[in-house]
C-alpha atoms as a PDB file:
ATOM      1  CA  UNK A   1       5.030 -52.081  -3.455  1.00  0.00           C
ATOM      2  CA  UNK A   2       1.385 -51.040  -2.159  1.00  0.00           C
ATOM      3  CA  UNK A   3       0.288 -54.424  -1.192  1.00  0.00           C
ATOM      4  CA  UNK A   4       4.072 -54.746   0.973  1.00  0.00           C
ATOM      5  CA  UNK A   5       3.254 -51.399   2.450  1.00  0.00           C
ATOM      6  CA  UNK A   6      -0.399 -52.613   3.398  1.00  0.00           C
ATOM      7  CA  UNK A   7       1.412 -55.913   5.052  1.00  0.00           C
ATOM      8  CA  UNK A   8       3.778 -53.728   6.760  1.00  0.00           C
ATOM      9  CA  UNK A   9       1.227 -51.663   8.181  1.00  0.00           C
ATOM     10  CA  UNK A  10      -0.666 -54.365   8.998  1.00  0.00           C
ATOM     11  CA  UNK A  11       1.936 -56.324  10.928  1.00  0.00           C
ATOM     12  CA  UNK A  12       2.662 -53.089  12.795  1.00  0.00           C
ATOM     13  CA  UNK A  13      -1.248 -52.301  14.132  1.00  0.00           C
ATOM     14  CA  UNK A  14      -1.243 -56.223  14.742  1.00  0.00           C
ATOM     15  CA  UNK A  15       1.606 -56.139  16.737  1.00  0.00           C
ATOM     16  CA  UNK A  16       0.385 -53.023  18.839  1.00  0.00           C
ATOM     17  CA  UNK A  17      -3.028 -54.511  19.072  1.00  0.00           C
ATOM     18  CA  UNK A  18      -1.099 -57.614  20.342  1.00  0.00           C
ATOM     19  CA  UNK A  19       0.928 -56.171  22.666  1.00  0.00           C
ATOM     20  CA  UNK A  20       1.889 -56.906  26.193  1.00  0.00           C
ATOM     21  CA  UNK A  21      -0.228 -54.446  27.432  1.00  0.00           C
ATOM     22  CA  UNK A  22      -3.849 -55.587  27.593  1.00  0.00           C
ATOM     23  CA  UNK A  23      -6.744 -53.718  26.000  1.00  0.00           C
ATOM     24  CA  UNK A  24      -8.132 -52.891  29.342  1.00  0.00           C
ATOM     25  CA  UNK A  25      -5.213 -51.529  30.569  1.00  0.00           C
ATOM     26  CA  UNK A  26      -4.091 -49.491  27.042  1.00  0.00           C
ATOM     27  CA  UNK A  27      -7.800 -47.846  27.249  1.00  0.00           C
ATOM     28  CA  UNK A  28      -7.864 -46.879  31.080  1.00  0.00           C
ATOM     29  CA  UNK A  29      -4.087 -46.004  31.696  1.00  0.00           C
ATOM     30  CA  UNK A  30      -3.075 -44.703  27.996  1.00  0.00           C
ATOM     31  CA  UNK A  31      -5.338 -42.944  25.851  1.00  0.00           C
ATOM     32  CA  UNK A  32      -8.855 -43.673  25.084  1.00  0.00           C
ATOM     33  CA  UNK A  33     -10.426 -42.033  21.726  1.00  0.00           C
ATOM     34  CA  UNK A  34     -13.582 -44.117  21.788  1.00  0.00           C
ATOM     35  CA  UNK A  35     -16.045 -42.490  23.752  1.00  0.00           C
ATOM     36  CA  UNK A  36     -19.259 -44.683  22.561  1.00  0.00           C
ATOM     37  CA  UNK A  37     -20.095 -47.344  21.126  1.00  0.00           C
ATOM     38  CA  UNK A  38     -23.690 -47.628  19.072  1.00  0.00           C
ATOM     39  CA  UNK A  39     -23.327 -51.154  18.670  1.00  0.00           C
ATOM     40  CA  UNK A  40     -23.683 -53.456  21.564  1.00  0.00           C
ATOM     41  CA  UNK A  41     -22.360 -56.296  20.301  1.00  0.00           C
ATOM     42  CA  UNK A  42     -19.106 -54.092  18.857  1.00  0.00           C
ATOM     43  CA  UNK A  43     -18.565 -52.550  22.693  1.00  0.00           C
ATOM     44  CA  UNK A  44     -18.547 -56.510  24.303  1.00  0.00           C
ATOM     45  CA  UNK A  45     -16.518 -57.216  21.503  1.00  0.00           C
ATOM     46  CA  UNK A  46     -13.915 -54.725  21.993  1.00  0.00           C
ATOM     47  CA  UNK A  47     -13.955 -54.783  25.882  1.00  0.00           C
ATOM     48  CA  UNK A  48     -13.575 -58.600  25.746  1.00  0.00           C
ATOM     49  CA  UNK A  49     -12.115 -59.942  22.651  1.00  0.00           C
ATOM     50  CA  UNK A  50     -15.047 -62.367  22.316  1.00  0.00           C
ATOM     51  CA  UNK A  51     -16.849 -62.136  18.641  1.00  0.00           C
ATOM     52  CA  UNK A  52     -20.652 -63.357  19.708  1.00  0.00           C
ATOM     53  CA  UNK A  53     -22.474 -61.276  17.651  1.00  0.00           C
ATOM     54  CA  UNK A  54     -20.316 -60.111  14.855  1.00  0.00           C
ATOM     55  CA  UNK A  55     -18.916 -62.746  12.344  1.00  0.00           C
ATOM     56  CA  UNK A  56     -15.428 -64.279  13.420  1.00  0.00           C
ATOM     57  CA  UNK A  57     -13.969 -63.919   9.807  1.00  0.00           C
ATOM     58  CA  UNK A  58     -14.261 -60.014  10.450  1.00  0.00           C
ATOM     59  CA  UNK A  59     -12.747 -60.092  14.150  1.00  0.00           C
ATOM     60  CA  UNK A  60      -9.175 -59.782  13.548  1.00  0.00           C
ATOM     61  CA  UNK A  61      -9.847 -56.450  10.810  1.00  0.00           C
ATOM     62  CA  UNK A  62     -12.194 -54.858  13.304  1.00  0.00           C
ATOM     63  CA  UNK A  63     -10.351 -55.561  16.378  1.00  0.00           C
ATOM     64  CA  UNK A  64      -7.513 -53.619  13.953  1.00  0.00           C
ATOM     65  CA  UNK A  65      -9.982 -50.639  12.828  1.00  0.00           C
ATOM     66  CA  UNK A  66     -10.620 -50.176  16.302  1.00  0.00           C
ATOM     67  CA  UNK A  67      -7.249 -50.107  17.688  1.00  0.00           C
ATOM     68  CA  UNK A  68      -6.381 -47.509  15.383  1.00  0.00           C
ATOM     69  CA  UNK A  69      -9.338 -45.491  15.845  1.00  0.00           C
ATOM     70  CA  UNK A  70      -8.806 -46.109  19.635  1.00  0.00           C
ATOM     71  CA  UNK A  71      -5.333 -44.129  19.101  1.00  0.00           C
ATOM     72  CA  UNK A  72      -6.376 -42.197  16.406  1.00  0.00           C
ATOM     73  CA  UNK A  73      -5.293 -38.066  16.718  1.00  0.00           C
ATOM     74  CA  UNK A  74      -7.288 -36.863  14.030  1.00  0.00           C
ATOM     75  CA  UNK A  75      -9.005 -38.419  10.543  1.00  0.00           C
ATOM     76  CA  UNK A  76      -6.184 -37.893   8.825  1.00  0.00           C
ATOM     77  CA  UNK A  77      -4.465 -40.674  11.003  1.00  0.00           C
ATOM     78  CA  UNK A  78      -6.775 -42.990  10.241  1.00  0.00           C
ATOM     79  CA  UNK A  79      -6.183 -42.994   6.380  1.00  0.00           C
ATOM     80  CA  UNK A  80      -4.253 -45.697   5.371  1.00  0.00           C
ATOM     81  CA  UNK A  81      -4.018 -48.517   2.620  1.00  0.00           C
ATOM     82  CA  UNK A  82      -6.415 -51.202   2.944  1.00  0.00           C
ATOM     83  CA  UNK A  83      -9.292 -49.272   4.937  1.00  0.00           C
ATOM     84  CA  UNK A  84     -10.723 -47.387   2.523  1.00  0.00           C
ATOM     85  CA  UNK A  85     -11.675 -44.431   4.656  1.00  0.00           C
ATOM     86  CA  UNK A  86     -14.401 -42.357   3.476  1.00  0.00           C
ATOM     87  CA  UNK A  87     -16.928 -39.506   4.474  1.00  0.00           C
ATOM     88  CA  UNK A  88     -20.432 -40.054   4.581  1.00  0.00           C
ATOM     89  CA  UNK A  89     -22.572 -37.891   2.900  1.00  0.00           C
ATOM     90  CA  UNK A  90     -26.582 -36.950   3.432  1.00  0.00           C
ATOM     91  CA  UNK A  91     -28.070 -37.645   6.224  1.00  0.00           C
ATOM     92  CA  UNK A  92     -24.660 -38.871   7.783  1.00  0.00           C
ATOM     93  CA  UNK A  93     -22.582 -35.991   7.207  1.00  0.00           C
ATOM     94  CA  UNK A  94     -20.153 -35.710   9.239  1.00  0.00           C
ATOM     95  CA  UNK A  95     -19.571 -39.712  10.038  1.00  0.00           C
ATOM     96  CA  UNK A  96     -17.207 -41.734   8.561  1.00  0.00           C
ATOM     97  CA  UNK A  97     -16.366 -45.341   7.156  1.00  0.00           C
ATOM     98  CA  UNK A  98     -13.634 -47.947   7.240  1.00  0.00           C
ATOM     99  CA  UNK A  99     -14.074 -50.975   4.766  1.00  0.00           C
ATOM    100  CA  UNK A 100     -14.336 -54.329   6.571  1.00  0.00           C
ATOM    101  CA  UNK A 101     -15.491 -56.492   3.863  1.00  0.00           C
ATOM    102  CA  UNK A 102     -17.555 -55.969   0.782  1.00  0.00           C
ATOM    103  CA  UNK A 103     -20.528 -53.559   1.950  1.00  0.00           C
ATOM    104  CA  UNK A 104     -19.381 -53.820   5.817  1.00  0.00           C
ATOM    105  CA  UNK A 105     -18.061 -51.225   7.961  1.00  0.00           C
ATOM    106  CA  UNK A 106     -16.928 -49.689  10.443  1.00  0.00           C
ATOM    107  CA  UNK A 107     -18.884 -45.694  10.887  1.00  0.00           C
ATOM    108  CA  UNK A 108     -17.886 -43.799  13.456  1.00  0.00           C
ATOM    109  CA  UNK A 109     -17.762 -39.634  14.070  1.00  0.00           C
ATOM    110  CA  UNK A 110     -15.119 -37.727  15.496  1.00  0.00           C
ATOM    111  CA  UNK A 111     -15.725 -34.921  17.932  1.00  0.00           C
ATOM    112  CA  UNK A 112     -14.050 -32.873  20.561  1.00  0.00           C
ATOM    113  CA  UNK A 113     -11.334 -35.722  20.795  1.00  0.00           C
ATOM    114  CA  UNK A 114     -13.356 -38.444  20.963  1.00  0.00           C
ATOM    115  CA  UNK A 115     -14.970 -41.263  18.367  1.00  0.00           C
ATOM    116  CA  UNK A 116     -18.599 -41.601  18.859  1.00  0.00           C
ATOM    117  CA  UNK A 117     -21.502 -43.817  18.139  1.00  0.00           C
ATOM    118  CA  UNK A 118     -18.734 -46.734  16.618  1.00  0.00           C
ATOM    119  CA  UNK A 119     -20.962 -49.313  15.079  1.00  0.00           C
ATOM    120  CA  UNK A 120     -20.176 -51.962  12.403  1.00  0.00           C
ATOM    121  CA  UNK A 121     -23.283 -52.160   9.832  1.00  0.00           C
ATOM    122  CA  UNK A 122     -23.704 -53.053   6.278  1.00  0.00           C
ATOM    123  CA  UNK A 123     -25.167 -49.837   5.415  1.00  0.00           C
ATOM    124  CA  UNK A 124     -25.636 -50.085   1.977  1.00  0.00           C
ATOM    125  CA  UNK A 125     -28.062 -53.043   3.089  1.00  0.00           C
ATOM    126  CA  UNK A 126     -30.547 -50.580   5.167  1.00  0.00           C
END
């Protein structure tokens, strides 16, 4: 049952992420959460679909995080099966972290509306 719901969900971001409308135009004429981007290669990667920079077997579940953060209301919205959403604690309270792969994420902090400083690091590598 949980792995059908995580394929369900899945297929549903996917198919938003996929849609007719093109990022460009779902961040300018929409709604636009992210605010700023800490990662430069993450930013070119979501403003032009190209992965130079970050590792092509992670594209299609980051360009998925970042939809949904992209749309995201509050935290809350973004915890769902399969992305392991978590606080940070310590000197990154108030941040927080979406599972890509092993010890890669996605950290990002809400604020006012907005996600800031989105970057994708293996963190547990620093």
């Amino acid at each position: 049952m949980v792995d059908s719901a995580r394929q369900g969900i899945y297929r549903e971001l996917m198919a938003l992420a996929n849609s007719h409308l093109t990022n460009a135009v779902w961040r300018t004429t929409i709604h636009t959460v992210i605010e700023h981007f800490k990662s430069k290669d993450l930013r070119q990667f979501w403003e032009t679909d190209k992965p130079r920079g970050i590792n092509p077997n992670f594209a299609d579940k980051i360009h998925l995080v970042l939809t949904r953060i992209n749309v995201a209301e509050n935290v809350e919205s973004l915890d769902v099966p399969g992305f392991g959403l978590h606080p940070l604690t310590g000197d990154r309270q108030g941040q927080w972290s979406i599972v890509i792969s092993r010890n890669w994420r996605i950290t990002f902090r809400l604020e006012d509306g907005g996600a800031f400083d989105v970057d994708f690091e293996d963190y547990h590598g620093k």
